[in-house]
C-alpha atoms as a PDB file:
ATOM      1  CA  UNK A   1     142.941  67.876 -53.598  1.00  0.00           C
ATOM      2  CA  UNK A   2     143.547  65.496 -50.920  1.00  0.00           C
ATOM      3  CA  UNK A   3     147.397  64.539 -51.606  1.00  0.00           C
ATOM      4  CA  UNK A   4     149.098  61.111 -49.426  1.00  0.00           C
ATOM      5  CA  UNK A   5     152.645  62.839 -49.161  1.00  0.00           C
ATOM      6  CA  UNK A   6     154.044  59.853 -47.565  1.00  0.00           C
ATOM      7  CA  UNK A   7     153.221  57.863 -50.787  1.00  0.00           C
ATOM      8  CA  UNK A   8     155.280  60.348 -52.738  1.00  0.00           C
ATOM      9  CA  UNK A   9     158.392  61.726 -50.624  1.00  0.00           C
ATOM     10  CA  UNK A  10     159.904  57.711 -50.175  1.00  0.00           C
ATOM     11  CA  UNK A  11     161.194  58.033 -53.718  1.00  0.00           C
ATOM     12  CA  UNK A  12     165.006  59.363 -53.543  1.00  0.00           C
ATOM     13  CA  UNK A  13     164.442  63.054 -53.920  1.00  0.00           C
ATOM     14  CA  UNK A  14     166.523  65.383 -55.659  1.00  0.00           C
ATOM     15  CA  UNK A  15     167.165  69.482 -54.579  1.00  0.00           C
ATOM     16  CA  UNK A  16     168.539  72.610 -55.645  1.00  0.00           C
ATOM     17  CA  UNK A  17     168.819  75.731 -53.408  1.00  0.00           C
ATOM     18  CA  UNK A  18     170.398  78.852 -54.782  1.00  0.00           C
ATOM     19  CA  UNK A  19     171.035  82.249 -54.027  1.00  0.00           C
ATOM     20  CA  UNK A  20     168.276  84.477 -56.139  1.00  0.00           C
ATOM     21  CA  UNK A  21     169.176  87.963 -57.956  1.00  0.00           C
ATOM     22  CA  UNK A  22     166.037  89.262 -56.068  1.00  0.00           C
ATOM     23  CA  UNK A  23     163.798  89.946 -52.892  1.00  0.00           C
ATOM     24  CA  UNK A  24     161.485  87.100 -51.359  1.00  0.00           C
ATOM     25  CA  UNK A  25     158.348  89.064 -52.859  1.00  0.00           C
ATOM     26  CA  UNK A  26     160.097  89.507 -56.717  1.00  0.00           C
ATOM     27  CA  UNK A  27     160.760  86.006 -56.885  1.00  0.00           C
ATOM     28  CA  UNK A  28     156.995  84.979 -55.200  1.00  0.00           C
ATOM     29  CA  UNK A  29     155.339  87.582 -58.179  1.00  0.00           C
ATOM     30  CA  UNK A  30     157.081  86.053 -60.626  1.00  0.00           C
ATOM     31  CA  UNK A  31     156.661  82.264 -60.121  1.00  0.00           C
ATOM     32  CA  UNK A  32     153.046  83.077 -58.720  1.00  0.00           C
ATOM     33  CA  UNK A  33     152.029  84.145 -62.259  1.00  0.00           C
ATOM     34  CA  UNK A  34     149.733  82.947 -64.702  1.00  0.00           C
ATOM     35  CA  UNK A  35     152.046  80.776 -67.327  1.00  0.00           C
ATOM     36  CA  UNK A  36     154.556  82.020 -65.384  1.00  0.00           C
ATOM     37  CA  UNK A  37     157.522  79.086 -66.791  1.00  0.00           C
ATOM     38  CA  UNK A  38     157.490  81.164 -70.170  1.00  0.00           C
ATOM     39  CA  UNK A  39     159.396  83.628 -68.593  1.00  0.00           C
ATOM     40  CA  UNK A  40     162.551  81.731 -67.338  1.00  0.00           C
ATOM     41  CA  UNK A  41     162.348  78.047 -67.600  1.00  0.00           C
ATOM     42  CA  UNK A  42     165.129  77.793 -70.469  1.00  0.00           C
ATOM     43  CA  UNK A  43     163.639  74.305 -71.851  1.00  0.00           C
ATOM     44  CA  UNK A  44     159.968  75.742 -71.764  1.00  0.00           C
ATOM     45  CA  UNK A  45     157.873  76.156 -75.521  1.00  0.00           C
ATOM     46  CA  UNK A  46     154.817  76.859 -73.077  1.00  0.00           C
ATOM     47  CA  UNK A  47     153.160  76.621 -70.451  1.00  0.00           C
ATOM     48  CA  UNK A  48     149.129  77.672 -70.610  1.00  0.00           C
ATOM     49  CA  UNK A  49     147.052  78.308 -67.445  1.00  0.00           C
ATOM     50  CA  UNK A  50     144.255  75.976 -66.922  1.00  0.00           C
ATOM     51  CA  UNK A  51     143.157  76.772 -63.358  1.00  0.00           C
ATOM     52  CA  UNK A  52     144.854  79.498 -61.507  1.00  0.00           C
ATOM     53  CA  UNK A  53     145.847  81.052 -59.231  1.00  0.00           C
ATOM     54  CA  UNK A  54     146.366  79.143 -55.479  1.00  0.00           C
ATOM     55  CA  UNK A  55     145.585  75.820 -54.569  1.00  0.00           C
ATOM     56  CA  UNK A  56     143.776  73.799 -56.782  1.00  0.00           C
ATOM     57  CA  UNK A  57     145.368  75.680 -60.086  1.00  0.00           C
ATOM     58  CA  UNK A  58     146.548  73.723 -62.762  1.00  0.00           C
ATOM     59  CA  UNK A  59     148.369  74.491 -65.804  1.00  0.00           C
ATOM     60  CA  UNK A  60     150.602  72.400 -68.941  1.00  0.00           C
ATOM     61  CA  UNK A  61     154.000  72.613 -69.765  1.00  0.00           C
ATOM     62  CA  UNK A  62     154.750  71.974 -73.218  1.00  0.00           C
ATOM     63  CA  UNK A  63     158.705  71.873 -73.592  1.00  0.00           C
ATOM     64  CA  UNK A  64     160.907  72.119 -76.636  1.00  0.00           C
ATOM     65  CA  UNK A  65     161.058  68.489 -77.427  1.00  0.00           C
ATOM     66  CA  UNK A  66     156.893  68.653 -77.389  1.00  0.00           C
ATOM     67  CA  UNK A  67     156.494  66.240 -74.287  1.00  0.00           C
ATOM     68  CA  UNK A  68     153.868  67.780 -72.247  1.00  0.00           C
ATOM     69  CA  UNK A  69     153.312  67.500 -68.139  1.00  0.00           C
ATOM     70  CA  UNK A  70     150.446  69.008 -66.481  1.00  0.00           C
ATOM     71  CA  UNK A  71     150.733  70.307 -63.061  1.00  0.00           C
ATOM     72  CA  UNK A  72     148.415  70.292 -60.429  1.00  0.00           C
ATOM     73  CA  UNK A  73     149.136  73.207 -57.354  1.00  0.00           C
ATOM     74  CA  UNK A  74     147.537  71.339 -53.963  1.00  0.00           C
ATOM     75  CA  UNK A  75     149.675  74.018 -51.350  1.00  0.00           C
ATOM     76  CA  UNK A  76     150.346  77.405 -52.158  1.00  0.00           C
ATOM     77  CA  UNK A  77     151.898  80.239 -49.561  1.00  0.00           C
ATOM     78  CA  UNK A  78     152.437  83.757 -50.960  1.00  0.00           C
ATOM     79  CA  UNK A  79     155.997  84.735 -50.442  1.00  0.00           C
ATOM     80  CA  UNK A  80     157.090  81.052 -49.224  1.00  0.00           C
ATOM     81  CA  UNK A  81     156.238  78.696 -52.499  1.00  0.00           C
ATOM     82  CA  UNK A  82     153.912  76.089 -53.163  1.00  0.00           C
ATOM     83  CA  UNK A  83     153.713  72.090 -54.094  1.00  0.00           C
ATOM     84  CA  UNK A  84     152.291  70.474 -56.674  1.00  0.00           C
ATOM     85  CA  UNK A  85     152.087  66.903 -58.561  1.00  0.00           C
ATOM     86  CA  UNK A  86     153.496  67.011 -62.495  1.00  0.00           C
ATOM     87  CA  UNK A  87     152.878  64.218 -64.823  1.00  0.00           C
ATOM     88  CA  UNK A  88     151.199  63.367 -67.845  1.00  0.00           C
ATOM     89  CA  UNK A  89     147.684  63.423 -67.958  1.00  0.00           C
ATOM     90  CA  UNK A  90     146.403  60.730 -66.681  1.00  0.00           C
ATOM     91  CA  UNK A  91     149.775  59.014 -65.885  1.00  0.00           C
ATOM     92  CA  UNK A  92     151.962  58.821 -63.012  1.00  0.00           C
ATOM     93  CA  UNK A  93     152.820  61.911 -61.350  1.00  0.00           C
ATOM     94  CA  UNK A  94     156.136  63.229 -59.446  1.00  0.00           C
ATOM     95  CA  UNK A  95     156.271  65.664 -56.216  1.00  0.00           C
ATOM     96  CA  UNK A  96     157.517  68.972 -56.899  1.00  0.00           C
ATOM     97  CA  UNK A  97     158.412  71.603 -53.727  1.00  0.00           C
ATOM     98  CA  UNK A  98     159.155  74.938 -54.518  1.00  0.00           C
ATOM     99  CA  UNK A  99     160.786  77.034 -51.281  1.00  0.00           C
ATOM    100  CA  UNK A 100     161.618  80.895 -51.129  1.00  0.00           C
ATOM    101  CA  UNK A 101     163.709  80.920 -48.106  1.00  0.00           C
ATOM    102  CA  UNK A 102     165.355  84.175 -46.548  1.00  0.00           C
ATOM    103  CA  UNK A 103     168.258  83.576 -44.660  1.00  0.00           C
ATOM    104  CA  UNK A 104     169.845  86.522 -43.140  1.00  0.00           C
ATOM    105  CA  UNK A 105     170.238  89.495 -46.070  1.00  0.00           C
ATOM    106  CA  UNK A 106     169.821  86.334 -48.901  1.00  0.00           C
ATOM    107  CA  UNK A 107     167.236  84.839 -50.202  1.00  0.00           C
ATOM    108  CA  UNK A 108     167.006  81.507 -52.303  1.00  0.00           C
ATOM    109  CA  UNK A 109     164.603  78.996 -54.207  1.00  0.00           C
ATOM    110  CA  UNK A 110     164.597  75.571 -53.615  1.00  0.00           C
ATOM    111  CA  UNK A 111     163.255  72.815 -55.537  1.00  0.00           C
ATOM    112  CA  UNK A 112     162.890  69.244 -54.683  1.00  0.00           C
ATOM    113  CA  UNK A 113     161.840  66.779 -56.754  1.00  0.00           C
ATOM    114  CA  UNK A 114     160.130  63.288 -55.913  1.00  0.00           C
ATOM    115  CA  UNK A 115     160.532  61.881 -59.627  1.00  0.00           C
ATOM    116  CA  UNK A 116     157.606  58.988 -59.444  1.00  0.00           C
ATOM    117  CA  UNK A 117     160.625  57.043 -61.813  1.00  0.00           C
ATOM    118  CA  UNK A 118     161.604  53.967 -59.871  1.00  0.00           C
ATOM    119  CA  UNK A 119     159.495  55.163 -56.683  1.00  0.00           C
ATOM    120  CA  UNK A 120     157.690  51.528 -56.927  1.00  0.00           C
ATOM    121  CA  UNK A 121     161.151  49.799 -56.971  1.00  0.00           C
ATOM    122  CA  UNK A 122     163.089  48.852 -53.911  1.00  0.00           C
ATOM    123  CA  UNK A 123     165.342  51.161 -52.847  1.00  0.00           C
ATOM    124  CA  UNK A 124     168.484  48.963 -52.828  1.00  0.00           C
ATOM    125  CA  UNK A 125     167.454  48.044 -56.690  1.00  0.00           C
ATOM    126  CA  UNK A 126     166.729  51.457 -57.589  1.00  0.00           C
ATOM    127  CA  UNK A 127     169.908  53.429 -55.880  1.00  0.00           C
ATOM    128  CA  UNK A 128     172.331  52.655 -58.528  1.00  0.00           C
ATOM    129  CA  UNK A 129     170.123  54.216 -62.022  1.00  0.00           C
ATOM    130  CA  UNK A 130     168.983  56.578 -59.820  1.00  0.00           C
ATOM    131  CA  UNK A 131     172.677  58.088 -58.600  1.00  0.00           C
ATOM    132  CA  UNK A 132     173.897  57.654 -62.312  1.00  0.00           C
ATOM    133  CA  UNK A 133     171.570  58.697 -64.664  1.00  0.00           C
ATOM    134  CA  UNK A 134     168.341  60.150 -62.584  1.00  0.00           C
ATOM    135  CA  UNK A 135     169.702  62.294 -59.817  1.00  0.00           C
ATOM    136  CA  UNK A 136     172.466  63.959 -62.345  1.00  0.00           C
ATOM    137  CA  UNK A 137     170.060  64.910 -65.142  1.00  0.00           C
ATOM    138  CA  UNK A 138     167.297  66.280 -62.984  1.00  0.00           C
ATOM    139  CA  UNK A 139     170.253  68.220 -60.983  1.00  0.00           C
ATOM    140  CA  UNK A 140     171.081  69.989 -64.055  1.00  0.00           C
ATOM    141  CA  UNK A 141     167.809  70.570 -64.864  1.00  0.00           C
ATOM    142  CA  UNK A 142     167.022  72.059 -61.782  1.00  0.00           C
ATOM    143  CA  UNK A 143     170.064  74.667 -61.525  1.00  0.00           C
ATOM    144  CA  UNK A 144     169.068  75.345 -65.748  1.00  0.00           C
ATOM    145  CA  UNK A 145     165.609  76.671 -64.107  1.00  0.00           C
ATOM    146  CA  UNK A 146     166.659  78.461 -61.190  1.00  0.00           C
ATOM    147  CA  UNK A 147     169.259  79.992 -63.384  1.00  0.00           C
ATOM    148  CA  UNK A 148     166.464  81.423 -65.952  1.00  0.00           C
ATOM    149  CA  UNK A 149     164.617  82.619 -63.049  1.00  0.00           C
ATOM    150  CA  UNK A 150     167.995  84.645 -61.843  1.00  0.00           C
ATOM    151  CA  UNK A 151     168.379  85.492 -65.901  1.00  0.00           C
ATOM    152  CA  UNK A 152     164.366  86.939 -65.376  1.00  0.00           C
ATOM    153  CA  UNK A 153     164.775  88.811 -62.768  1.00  0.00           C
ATOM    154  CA  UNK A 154     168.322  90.544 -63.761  1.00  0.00           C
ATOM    155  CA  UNK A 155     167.099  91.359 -67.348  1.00  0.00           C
ATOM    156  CA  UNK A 156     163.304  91.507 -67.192  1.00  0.00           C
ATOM    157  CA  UNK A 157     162.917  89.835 -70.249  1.00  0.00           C
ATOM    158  CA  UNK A 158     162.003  85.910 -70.963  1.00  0.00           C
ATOM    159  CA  UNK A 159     164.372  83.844 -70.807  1.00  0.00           C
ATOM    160  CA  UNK A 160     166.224  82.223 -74.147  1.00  0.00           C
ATOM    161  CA  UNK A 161     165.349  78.850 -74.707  1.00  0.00           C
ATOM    162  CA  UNK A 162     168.557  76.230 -74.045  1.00  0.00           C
ATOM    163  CA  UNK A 163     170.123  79.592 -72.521  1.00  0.00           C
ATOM    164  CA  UNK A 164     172.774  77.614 -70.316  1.00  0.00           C
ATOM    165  CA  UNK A 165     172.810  74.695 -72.901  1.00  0.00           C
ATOM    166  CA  UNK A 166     170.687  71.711 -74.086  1.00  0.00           C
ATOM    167  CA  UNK A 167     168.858  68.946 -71.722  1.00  0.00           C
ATOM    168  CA  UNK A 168     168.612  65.646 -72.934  1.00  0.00           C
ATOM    169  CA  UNK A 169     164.716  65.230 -71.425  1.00  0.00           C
ATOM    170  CA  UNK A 170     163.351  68.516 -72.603  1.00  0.00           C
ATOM    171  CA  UNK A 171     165.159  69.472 -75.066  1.00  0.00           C
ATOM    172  CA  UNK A 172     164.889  69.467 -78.950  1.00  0.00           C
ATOM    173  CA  UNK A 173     168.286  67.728 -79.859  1.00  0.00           C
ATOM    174  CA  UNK A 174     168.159  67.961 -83.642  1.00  0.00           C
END
């Protein structure tokens, strides 16, 4: 899968990095795995291997609120992460980095998103919804899944769905 990252990385990007309750190799077995989100992604109602594992894998998230995203794995390091593009089938399709980085006795996962959302809009035009409603719900999201994965690892044991509280994306609201 031949991927033009320059076409997706001039979107505004948003990151998380945090510390992991774990070694560089736990966290790389467990994100590595087949259907691996259905273990700590707390907004997750599945996630089914299509393709896997290593580059060229694919597999769908289904979340709570039923909206489904397949992703599609086009770098993958053991022990360092991998990238992939998520979107609807079909549709438009945002960049997604996942980083295991050990820094002195630590180690941490990033993840960066590339949200395709306004990536076609000029950046002066697009700052503003992007700061305020974009960058603040994709944050939380982001620290919601690195969380589970911290929950995993501590308690062996998937994670509870809306554990650290309800998105308004992925979520079922009623």
């Amino acid at each position: 899968m031949d991927v033009n990252l320059e076409y997706y990385t001039k979107s505004h990007s948003i990151s998380v990095k945090k510390k992991i309750n774990g070694s560089r190799e736990d966290a790389w077995e467990l994100i590595s795995k087949p259907s691996n989100l259905e273990l700590f992604h707390p907004f997750c109602m599945s996630n089914k291997t299509v393709i896997w594992p290593g580059v060229g894998s694919i597999d769908e998230l289904i979340y709570l609120n039923n909206f489904k995203l397949v992703r599609e794995f086009f770098k993958w390091k053991k022990n360092e992460g991998y990238q992939l593009l998520i979107g609807r089938k079909g549709g438009r399709k945002s960049l997604v980095v996942w980083e295991i980085i050990k820094e002195s006795k630590d180690v941490f996962l990033s993840i960066t998103v590339y949200p395709h959302i306004l990536r076609d809009k000029p950046k002066i035009i697009s700052f503003l919804p992007f700061l305020f409603i974009v960058k603040p719900n994709m944050k939380r999201y982001l620290e919601n899944v690195i969380n589970g994965l911290n929950w995993h690892l501590t308690h062996s044991k998937p994670v509870p769905k809306n554990l650290f509280g309800k998105h308004k994306w992925f979520s079922n609201l009623n």
